[in-house]
Protein backbone atom coordinates (compact mmCIF):
# COMPACT_ATOMS: atom_id res chain seq x y z
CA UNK A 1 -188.72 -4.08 72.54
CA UNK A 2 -189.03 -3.47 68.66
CA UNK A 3 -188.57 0.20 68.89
CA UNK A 4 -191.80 0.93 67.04
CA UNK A 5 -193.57 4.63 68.06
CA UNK A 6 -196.97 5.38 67.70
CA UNK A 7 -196.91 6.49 63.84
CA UNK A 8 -195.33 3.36 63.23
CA UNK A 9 -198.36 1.60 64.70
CA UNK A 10 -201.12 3.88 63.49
CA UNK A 11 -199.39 3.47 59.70
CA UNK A 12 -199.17 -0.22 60.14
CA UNK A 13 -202.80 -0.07 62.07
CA UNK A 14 -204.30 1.86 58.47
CA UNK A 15 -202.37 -0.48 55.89
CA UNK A 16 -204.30 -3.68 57.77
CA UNK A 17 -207.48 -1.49 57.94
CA UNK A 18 -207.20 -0.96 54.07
CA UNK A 19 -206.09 -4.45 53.62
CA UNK A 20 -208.48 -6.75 55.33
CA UNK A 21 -211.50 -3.85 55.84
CA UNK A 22 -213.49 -3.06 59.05
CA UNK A 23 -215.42 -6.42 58.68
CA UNK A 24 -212.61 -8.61 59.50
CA UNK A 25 -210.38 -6.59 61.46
CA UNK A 26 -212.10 -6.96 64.80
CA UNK A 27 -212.10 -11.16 64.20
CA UNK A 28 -208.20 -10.91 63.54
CA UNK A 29 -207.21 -8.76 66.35
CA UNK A 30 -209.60 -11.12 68.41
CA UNK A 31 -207.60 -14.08 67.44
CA UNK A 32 -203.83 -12.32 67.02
CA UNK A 33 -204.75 -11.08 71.12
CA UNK A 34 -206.04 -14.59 72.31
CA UNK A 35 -202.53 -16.10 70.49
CA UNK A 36 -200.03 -13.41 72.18
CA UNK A 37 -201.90 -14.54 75.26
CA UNK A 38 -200.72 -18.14 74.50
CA UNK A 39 -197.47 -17.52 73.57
CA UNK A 40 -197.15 -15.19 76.69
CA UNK A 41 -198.26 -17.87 79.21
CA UNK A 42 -196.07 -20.36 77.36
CA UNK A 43 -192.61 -18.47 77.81
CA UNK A 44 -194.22 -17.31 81.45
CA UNK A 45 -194.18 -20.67 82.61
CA UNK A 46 -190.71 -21.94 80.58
CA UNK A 47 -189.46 -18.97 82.66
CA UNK A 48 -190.82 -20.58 85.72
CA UNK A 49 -189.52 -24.29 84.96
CA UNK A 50 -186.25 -23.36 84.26
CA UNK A 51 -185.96 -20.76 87.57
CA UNK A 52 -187.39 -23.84 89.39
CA UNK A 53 -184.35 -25.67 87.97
CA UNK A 54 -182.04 -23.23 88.84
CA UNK A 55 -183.38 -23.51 92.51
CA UNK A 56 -183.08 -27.11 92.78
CA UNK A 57 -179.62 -27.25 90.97
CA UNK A 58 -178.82 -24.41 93.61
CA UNK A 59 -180.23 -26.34 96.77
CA UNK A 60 -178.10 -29.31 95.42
CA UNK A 61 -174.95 -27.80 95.42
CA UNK A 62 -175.34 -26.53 98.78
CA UNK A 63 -176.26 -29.58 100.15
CA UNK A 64 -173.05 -31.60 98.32
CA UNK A 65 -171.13 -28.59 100.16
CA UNK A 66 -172.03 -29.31 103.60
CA UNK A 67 -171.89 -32.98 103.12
CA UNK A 68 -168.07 -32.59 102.04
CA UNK A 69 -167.55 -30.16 104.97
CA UNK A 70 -169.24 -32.97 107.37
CA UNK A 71 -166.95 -35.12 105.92
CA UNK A 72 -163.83 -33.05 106.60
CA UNK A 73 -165.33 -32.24 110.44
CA UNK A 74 -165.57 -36.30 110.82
CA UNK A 75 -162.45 -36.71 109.93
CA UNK A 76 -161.05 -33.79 112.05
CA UNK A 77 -162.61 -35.06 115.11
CA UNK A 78 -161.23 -38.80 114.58
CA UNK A 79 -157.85 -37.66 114.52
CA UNK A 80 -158.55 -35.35 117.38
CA UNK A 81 -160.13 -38.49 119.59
CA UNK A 82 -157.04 -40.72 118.11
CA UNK A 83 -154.30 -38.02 119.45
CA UNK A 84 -156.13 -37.82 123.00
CA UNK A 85 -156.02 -41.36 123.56
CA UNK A 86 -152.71 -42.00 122.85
């Protein structure tokens, strides 16, 4: 996703041990893990609202289909009936 390799990490991983010391550290990754949780179950379910969407927008134009094609077979069949009893 970001194209970061392990040494990236592990340099990035030593700069924020240096940085905040080995008090804190555990209490930030605590709290950065329990908001990429968040933000993970956020876009999980915006995925799921708009696939929803698509489904119903999907369902909808079927349904507008065969109505129109119901249509067309009524019509059909009325001039059929009209032609026979003539």
């Amino acid at each position: 996703m970001f194209d970061i390799g392990f040494w990236e990490l592990f340099v990035i991983f030593l700069l924020v041990l240096f940085v905040l010391g080995p008090e804190r550290l555990p209490l930030i990754a605590s709290n950065l893990g329990k908001w990429f949780g968040k933000i993970q179950r956020y876009f999980i379910n915006l995925k799921d609202s708009i696939d929803d969407e698509v489904e119903q927008s999907d369902v909808n134009k079927i349904i507008s289909d065969q109505k129109s094609h119901m249509s067309r077979m009524e019509e059909e069949i009325k001039k059929q009936t009209k032609k026979i009893k003539e």
